[in-house]
Protein backbone atom coordinates (compact mmCIF):
# COMPACT_ATOMS: atom_id res chain seq x y z
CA UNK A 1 51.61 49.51 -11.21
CA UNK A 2 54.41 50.24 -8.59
CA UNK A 3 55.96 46.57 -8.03
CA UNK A 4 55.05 43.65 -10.85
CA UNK A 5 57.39 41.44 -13.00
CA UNK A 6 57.45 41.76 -16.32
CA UNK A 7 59.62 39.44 -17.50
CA UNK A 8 58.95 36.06 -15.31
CA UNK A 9 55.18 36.87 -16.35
CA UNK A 10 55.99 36.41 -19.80
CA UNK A 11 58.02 33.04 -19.07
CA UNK A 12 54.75 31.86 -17.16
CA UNK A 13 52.45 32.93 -19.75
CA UNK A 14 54.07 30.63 -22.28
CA UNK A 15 53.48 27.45 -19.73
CA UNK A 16 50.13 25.45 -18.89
CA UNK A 17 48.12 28.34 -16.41
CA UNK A 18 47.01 25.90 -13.52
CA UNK A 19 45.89 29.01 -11.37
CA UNK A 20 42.85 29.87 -9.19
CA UNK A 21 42.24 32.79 -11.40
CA UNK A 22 39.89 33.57 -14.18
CA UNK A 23 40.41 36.89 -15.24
CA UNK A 24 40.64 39.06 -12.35
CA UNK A 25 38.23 36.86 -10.19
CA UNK A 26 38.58 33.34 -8.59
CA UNK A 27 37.34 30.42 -9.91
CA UNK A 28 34.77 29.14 -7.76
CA UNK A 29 35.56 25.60 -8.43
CA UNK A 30 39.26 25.68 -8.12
CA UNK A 31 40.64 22.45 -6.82
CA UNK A 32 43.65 19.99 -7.23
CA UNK A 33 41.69 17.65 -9.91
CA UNK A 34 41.11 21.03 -12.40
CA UNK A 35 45.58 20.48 -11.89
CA UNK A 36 45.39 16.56 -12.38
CA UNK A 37 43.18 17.59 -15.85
CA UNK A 38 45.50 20.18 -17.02
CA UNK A 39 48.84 17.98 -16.44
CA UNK A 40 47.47 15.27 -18.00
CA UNK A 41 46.20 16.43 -20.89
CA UNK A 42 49.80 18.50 -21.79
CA UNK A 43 51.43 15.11 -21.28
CA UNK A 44 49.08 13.94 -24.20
CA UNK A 45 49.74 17.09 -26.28
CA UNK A 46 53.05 17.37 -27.86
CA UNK A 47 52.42 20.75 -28.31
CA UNK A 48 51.50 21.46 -24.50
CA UNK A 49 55.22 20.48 -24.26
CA UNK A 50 58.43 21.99 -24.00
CA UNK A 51 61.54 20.30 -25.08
CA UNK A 52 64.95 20.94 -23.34
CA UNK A 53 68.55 20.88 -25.34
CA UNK A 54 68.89 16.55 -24.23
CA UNK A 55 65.76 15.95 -26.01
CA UNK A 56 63.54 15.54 -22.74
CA UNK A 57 59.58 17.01 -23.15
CA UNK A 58 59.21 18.51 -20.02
CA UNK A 59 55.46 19.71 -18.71
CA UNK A 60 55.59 23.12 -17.15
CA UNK A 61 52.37 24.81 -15.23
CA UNK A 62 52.32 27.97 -13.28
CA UNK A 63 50.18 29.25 -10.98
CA UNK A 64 49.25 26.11 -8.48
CA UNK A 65 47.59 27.41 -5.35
CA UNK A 66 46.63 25.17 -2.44
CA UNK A 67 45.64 27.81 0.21
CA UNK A 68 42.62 28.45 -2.83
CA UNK A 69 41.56 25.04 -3.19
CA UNK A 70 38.27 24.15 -2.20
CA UNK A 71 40.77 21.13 -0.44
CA UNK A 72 44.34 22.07 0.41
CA UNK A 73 46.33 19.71 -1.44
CA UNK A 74 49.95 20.13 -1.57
CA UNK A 75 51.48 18.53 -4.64
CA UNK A 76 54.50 16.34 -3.51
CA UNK A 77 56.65 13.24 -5.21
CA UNK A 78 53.98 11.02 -4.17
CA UNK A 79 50.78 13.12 -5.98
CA UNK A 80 53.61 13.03 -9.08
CA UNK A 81 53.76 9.47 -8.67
CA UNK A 82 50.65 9.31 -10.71
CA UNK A 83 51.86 10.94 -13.90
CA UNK A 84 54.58 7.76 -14.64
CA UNK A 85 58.17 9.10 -15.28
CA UNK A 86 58.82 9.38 -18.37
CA UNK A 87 58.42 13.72 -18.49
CA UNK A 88 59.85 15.73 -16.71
CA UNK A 89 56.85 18.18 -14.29
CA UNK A 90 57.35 20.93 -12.84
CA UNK A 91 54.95 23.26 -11.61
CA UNK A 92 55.46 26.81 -10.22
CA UNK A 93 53.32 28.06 -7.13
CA UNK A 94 51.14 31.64 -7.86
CA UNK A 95 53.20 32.95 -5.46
CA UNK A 96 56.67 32.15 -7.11
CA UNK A 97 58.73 31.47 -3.85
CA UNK A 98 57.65 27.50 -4.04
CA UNK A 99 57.27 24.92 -6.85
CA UNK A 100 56.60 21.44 -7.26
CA UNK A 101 59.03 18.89 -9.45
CA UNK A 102 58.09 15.31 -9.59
CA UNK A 103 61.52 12.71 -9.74
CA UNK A 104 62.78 13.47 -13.37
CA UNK A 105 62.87 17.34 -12.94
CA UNK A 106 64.41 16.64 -9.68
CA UNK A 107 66.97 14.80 -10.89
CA UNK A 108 67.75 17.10 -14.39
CA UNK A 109 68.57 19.61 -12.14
CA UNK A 110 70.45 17.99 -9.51
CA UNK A 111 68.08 18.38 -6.62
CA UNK A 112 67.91 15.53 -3.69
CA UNK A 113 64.58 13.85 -3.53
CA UNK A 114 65.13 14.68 0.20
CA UNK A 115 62.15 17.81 -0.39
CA UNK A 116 60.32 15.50 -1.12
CA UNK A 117 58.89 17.61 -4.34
CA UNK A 118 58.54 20.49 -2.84
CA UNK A 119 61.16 23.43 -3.34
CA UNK A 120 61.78 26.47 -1.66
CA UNK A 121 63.52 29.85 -2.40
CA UNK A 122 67.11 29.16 -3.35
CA UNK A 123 65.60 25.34 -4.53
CA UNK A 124 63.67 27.27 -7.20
CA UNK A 125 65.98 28.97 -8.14
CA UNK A 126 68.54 25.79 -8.49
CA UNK A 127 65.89 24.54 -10.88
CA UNK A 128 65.39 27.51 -13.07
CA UNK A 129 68.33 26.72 -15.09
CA UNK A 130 67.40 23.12 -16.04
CA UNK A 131 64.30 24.35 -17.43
CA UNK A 132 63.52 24.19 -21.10
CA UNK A 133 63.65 27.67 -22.39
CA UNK A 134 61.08 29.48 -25.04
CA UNK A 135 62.49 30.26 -28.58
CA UNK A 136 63.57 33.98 -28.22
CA UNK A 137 59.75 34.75 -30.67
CA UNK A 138 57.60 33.02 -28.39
CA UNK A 139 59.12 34.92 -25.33
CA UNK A 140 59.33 38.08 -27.28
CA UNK A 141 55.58 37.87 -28.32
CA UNK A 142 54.64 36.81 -24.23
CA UNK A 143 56.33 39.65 -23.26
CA UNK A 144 54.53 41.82 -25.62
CA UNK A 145 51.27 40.71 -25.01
CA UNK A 146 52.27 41.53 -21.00
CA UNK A 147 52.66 44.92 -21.71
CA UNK A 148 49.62 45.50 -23.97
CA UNK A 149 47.27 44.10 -21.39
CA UNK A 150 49.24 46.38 -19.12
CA UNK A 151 48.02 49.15 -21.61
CA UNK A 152 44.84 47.43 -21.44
CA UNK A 153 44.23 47.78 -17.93
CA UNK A 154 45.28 51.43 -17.71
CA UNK A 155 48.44 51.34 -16.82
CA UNK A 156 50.73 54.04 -18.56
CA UNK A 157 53.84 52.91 -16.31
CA UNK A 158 55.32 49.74 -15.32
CA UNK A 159 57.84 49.01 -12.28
CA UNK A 160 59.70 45.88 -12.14
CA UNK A 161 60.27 45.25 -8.85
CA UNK A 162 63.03 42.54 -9.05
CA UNK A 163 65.03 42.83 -13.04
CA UNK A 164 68.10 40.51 -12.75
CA UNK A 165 66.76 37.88 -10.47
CA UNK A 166 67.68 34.74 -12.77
CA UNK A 167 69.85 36.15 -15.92
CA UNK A 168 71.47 39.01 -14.02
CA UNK A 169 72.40 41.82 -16.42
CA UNK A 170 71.04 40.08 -19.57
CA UNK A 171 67.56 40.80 -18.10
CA UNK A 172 68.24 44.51 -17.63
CA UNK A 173 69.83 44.33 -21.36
CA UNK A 174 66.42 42.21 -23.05
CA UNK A 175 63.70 44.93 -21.13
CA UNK A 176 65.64 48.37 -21.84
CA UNK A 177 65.86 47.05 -25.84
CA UNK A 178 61.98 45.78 -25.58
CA UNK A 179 60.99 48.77 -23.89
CA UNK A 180 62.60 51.12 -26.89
CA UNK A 181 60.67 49.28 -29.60
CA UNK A 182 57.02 49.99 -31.12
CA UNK A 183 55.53 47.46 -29.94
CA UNK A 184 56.16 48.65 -26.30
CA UNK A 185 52.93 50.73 -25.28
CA UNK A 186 53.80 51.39 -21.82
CA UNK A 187 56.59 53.39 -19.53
CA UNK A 188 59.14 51.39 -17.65
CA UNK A 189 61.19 51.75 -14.71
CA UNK A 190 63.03 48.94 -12.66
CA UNK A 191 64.20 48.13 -9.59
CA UNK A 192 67.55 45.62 -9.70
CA UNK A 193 67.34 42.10 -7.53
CA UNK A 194 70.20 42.72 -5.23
CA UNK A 195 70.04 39.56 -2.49
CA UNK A 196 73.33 38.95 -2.94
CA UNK A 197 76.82 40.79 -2.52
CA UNK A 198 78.02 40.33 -6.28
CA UNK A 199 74.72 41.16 -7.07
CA UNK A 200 75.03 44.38 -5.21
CA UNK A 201 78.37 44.83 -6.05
CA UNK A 202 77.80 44.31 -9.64
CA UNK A 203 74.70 46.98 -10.26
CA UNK A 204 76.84 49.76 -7.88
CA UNK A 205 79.33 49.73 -9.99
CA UNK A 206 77.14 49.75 -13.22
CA UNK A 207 74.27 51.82 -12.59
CA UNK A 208 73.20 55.20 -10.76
CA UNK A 209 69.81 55.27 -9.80
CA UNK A 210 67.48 58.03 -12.22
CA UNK A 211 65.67 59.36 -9.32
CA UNK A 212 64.67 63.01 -10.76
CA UNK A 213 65.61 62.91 -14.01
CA UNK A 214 63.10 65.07 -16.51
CA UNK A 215 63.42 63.19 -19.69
CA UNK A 216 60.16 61.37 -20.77
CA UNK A 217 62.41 57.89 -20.99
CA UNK A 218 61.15 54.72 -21.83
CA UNK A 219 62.99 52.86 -19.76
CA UNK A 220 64.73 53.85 -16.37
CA UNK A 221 66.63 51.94 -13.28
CA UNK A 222 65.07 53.67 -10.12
CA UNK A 223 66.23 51.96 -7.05
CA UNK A 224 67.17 48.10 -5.65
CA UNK A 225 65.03 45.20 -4.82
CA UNK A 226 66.09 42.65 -1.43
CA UNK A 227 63.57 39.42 -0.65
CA UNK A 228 63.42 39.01 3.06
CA UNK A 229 61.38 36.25 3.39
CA UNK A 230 58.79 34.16 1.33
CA UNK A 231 55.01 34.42 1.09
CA UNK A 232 52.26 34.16 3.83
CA UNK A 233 49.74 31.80 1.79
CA UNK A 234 52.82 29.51 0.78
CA UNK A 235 53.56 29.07 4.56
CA UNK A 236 57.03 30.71 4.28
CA UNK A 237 56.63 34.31 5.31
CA UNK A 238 58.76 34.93 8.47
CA UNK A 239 56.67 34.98 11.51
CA UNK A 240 56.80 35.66 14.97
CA UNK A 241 54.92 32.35 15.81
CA UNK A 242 53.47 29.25 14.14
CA UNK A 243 51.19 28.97 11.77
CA UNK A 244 47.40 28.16 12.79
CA UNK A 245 47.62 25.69 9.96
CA UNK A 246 50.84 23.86 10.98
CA UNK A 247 51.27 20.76 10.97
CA UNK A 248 48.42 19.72 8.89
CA UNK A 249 49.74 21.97 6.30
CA UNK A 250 53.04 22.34 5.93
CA UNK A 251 56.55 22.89 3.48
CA UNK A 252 58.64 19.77 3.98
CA UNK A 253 62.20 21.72 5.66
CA UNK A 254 60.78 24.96 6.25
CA UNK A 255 59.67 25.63 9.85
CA UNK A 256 56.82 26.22 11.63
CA UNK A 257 57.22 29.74 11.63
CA UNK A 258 58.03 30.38 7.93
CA UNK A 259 61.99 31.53 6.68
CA UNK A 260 64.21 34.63 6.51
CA UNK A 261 66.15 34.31 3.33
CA UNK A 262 69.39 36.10 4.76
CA UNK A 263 70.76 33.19 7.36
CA UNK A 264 71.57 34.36 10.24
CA UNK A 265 69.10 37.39 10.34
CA UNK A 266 71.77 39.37 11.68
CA UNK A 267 73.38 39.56 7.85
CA UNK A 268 71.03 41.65 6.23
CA UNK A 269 71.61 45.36 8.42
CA UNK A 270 75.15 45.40 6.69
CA UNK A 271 73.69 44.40 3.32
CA UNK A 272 71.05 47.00 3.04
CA UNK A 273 73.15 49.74 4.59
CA UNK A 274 75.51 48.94 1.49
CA UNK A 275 72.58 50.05 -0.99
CA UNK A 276 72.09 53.09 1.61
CA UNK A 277 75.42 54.01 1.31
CA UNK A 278 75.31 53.62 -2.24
CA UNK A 279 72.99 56.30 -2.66
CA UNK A 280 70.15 53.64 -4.08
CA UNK A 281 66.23 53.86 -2.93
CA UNK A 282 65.52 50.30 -1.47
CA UNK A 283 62.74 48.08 -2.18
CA UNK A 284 62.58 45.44 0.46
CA UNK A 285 60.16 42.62 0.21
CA UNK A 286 58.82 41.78 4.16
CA UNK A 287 55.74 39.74 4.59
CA UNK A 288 55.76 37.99 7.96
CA UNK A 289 55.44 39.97 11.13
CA UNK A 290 58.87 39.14 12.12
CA UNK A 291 60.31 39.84 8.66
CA UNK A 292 59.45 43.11 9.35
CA UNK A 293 60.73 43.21 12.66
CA UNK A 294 63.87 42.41 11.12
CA UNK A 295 63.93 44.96 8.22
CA UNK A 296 62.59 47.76 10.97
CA UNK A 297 65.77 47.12 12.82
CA UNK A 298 68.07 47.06 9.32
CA UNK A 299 66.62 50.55 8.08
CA UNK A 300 67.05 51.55 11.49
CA UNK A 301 70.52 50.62 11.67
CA UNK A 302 71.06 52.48 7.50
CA UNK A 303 69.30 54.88 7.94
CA UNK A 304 71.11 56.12 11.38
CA UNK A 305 74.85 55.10 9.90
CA UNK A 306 77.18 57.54 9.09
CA UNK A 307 77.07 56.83 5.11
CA UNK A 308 80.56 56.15 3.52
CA UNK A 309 82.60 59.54 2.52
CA UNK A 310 82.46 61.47 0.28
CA UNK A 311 78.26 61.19 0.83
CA UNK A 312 76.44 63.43 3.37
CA UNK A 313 75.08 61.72 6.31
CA UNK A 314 71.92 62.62 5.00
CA UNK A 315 71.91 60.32 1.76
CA UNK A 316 70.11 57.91 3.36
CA UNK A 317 67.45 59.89 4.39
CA UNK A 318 65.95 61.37 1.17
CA UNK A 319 65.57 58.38 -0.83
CA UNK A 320 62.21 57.14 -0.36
CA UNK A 321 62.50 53.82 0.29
CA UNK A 322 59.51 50.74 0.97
CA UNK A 323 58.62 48.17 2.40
CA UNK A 324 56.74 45.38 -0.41
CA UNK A 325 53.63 43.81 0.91
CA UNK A 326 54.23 45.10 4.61
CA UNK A 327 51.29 42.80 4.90
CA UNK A 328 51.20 42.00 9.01
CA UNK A 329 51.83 45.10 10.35
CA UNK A 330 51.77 45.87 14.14
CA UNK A 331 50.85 49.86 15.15
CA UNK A 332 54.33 49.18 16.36
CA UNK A 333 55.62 48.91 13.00
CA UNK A 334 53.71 51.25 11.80
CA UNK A 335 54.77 54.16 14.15
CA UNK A 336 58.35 53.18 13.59
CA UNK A 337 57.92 53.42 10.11
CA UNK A 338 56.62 56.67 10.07
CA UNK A 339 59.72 57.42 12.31
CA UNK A 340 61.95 56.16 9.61
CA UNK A 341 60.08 57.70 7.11
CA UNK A 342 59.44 54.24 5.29
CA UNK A 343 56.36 53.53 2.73
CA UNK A 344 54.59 50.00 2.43
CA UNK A 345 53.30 49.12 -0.78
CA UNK A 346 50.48 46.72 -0.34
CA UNK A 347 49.63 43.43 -2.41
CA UNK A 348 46.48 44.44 -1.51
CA UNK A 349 45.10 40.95 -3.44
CA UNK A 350 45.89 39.39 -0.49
CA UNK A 351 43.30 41.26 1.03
CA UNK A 352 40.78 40.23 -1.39
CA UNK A 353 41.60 36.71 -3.06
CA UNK A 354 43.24 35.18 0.11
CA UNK A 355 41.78 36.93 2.79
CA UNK A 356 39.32 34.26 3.69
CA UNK A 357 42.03 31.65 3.77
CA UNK A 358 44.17 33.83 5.81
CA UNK A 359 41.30 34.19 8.51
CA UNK A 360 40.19 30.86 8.56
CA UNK A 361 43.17 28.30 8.15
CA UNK A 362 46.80 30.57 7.68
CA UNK A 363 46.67 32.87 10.22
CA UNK A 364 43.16 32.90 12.67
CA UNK A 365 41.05 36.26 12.55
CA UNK A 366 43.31 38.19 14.91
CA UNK A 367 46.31 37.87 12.62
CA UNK A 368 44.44 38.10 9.50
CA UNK A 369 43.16 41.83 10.70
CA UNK A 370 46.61 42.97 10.37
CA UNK A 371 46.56 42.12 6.96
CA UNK A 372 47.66 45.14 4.76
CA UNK A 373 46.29 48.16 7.18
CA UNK A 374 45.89 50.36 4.49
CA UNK A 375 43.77 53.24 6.62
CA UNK A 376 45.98 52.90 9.59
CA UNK A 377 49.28 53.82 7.51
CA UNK A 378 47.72 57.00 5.83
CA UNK A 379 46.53 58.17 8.86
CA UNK A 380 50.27 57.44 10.23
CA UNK A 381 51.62 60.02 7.95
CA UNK A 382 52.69 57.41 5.45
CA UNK A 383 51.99 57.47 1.05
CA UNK A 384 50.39 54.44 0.42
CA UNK A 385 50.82 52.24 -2.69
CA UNK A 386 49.06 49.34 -3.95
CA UNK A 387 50.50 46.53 -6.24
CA UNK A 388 49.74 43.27 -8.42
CA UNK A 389 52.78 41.91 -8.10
CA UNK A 390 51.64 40.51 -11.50
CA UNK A 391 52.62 37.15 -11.94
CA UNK A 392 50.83 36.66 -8.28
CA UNK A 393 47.61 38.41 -8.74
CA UNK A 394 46.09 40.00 -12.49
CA UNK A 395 46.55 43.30 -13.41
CA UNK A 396 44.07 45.85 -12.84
CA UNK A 397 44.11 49.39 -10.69
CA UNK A 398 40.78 49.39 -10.59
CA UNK A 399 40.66 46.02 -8.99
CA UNK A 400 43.24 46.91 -6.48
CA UNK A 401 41.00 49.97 -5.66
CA UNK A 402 37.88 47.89 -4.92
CA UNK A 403 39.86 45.57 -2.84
CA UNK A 404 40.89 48.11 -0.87
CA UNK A 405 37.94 50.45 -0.67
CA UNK A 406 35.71 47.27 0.21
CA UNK A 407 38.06 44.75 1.28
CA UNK A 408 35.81 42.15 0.57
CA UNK A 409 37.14 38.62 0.96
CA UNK A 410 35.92 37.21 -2.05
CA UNK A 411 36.76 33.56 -1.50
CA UNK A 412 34.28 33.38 1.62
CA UNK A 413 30.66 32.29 1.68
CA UNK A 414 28.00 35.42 1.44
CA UNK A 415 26.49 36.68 4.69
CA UNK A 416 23.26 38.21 4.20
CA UNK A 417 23.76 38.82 0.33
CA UNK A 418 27.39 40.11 0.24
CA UNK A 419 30.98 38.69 0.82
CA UNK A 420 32.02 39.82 4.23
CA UNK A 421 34.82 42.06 4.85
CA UNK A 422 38.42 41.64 6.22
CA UNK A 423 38.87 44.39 9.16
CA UNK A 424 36.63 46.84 7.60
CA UNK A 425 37.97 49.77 9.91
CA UNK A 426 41.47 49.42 7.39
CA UNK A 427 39.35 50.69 4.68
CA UNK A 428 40.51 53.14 2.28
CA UNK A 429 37.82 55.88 1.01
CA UNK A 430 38.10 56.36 -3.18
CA UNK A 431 39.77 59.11 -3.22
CA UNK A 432 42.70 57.70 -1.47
CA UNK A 433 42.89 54.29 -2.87
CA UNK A 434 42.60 56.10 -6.28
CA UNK A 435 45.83 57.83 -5.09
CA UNK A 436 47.27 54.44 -4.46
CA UNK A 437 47.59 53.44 -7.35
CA UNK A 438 48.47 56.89 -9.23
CA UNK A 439 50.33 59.92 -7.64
CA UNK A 440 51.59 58.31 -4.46
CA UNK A 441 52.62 55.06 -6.68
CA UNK A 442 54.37 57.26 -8.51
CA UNK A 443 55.93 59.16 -5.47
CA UNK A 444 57.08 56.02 -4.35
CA UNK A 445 59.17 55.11 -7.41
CA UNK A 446 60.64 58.65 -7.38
CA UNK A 447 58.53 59.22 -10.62
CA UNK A 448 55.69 61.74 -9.44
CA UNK A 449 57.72 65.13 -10.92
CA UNK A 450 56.99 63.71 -14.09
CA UNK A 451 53.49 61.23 -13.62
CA UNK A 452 50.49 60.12 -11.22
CA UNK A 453 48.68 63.18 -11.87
CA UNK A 454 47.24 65.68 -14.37
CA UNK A 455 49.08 68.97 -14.13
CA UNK A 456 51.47 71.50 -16.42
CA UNK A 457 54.68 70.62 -17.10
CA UNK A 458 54.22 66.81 -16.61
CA UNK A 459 53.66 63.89 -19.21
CA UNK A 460 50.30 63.98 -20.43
CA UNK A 461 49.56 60.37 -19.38
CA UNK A 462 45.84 59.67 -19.02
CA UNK A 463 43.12 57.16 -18.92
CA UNK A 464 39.38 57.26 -20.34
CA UNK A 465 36.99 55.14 -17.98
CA UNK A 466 33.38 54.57 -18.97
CA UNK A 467 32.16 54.85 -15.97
CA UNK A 468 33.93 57.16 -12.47
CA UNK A 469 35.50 54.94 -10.15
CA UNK A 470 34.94 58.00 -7.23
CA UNK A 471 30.78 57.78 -7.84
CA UNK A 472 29.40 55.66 -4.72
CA UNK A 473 27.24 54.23 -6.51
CA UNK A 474 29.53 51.71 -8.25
CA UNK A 475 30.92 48.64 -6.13
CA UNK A 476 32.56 46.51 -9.05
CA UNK A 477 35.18 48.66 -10.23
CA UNK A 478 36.98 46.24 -11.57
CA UNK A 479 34.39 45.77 -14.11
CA UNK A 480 34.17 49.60 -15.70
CA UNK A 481 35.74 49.40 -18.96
CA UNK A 482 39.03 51.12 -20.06
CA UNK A 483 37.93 53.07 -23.10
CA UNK A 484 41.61 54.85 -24.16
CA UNK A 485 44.95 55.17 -22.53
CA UNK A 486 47.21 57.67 -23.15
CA UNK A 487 51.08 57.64 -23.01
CA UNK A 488 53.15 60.98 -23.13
CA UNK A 489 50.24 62.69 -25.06
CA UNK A 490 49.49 59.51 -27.26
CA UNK A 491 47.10 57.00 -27.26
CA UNK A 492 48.36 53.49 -26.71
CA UNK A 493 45.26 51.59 -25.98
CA UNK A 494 41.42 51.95 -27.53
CA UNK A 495 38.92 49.49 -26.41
CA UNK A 496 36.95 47.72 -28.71
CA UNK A 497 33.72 49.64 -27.48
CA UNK A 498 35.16 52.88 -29.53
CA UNK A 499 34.98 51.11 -32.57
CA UNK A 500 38.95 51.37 -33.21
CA UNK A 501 40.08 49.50 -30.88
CA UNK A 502 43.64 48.88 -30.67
CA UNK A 503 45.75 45.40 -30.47
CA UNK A 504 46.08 43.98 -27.63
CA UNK A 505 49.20 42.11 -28.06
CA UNK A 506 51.35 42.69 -30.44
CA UNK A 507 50.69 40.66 -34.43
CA UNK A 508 52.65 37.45 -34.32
């Protein structure tokens, strides 16, 4: 998987899930009362709760949705008003760039009441630290059981796109020891959060990037991760014009076309030519239209500067650097990042889970059809990825395959027997999206001299799948069973089907 989170998904696995997912499908049902249930009955549990260093129970959910409701509902201090005020709430969107804090959280962390509830990017991240922490076991265990579903799945290699976001080099210090225990069962490389200077300034001096190193390493720092703007189903991806669903849904202070997180715009060219000149691959999170506009014009600008002596002009030019989600893209954008020599890695999810809501209330259909043009970017020349992003969508390449083979948009109503499809013509055939989430993954995180593929000289990393994911015949691919996966020659993962199977998280 070339861009999850490994170690937020542990923190969110240890909180109340109040998520449109049930497994790797959506819950048909999924609607703001399943959240009133769920928060009410952890404010009943002691146990549900987590208690912070003053002695304050707080509640803490992840995963709230409201663009998969069955009826938007956007949780605000007046929906908290009906929990009393004696806890603490606060609930994290799926998407991670918004949550939801009723008066108590608001004030333990020193946040106005002015949002009204409802916080956004650098908000968030004001109220991470006033959060109750896990005990170090219940975090190491979460984090454990992360990577054994990981195994699980049939992944053999993880990439954190985004190590160092809250605890800064702690983070990088907690996954390299993790990784280099037993109970680890998968590969992992990083990418370092780097959205501000003394971020950047700090990992530069630090770390080099591994980028064609030929030791089979547990753990490796590949390249750095910038956030442009927020998330298209939260309403604040950067666009170039309004949302079809504003103003009767809305994010109190954002605007009607969505944020850029680097204010004025015009600030981020000199702080990605600094990881350019560095010698560091970039990673750069874009998912509004004119997020991307904006990052085409800052790789432009890197990309074209004379890098910093003693480095050869050329530095820039053979790292392979990304674009993360890329999801509205223009064949402007497109041609000009085949100019630039740029790679999108598609949440492709947001194909599948949110296309319908995309089509119908985010965006309209001509928008929507924009939405993660996976054919169009192959054809352009350009190695195509596809991601989980997992906390935001579930794990599974063989669910991000059938999403993008059939781009089905599962949330919509059947039309004569079968969900109906989001821009069909942007389909990818097998063989290609099976590529997308193997060889050209790895290619992308400078990690394809040594996996993605089955050939001498590289680590024997393999998967056993009951049924072949290439035979026409199949549609639900995320349904064929992993039978074994194999790590560097080993096997990491047996499925219970063998009759050995192995654990999927590690003993408590």
């Amino acid at each position: 998987d070339p861009h999850m989170h490994i170690l937020p998904s542990a923190l969110f696995a240890t909180w109340q899930y109040v998520g449109a997912f049930a497994g790797q499908r959506l819950r048909p049902d999924y609607g703001i009362a399943g959240v009133v249930d769920t928060v009410r009955a952890a404010l009943a549990d002691p146990k549900k709760q987590h208690k912070a260093k003053d002695g304050a129970a707080w509640v803490l959910g992840f995963g709230i949705d409201p663009s998969l409701m069955r009826d938007w509902t956007e949780p605000d201090l007046d929906w908290f008003a009906q929990f009393g005020d004696k806890h603490p709430i606060f609930l994290m969107n799926a998407s991670g760039h918004i949550g939801y804090a009723n008066a108590p959280a608001l004030a333990k962390a020193g946040i106005s009441p002015e949002c009204k509830g409802v916080l956004v990017e650098e908000q968030v991240l004001q109220m991470m630290p006033a959060l109750p922490a896990p005990s170090p076991a219940a975090l190491l265990a979460s984090i454990g059981q992360v990577l054994h579903q990981a195994a699980a799945m049939g992944n053999t290699t993880l990439f954190d796109a985004g190590l160092g976001s809250s605890k800064g080099l702690l983070e990088v210090i907690l996954l390299e020891l993790v990784a280099q225990t037993a109970l680890n069962p998968v590969r992992i490389a990083a990418a370092l959060f780097a959205n501000e200077t003394r971020q950047m300034d700090e990992w530069t001096r630090l770390f080099r990037p591994d980028l064609d190193g030929v030791e089979d390493k547990r753990f490796s720092i590949k390249a750095l991760k910038l956030v442009s703007d927020g998330s298209n189903q939260g309403l604040t991806g950067y666009q170039s014009e309004a949302y079809k669903c504003y103003p009767q849904h809305q994010v109190p202070n954002v605007p009607a076309t969505g944020l850029f997180n680097f204010r004025p715009p015009s600030t981020f060219a000199p702080h990605l030519l600094q990881a350019v000149e560095h010698g560091w691959p970039a990673m750069v999170h874009a998912n509004g239209d004119k997020a991307i506009d904006e990052v085409l014009q800052a790789y432009e600008h890197a990309l074209n500067h004379p890098s910093a002596p003693p480095r050869p002009d050329c530095v820039g030019k053979r790292l392979r650097h990304r674009i993360e989600h890329a999801s509205l893209l223009t064949d402007e954008h497109i041609s000009q990042m085949a100019q630039l020599q740029l790679s999108p890695s598609f949440l492709i999810g947001h194909v599948g889970y949110w296309g319908h809501a995309f089509q119908q209330t985010i965006l309209g259909d001509a928008r929507a059809k924009l939405l993660d043009r996976c054919l169009s970017a192959k054809r352009a020349g350009l190695r195509v990825s596809l991601h989980s992003d997992h906390f935001v969508t579930p794990l599974g390449g063989l669910r991000m395959m059938e999403q993008a083979i059939f781009r089905a948009m599962e949330a919509a109503p059947e039309q004569a027997g079968a969900k109906p499809a989001l821009n069909p013509a942007e389909r990818l055939d097998r063989l290609s999206a099976l590529r997308a989430v193997t060889l050209d993954a790895a290619w992308q995180c400078h990690m394809d001299h040594l996996v993605g593929s089955l050939e001498p000289g590289k680590l024997a990393d393999l998967v056993v799948l009951e049924q072949d994911p290439l035979d026409p015949a199949l549609s639900n691919l995320r349904d064929i069973a992993v039978l074994q996966t194999w790590r560097s020659g080993a096997p990491v993962h047996l499925h219970a089907k063998l009759g050995c199977a192995t654990e999927t998280a590690p003993p408590a």
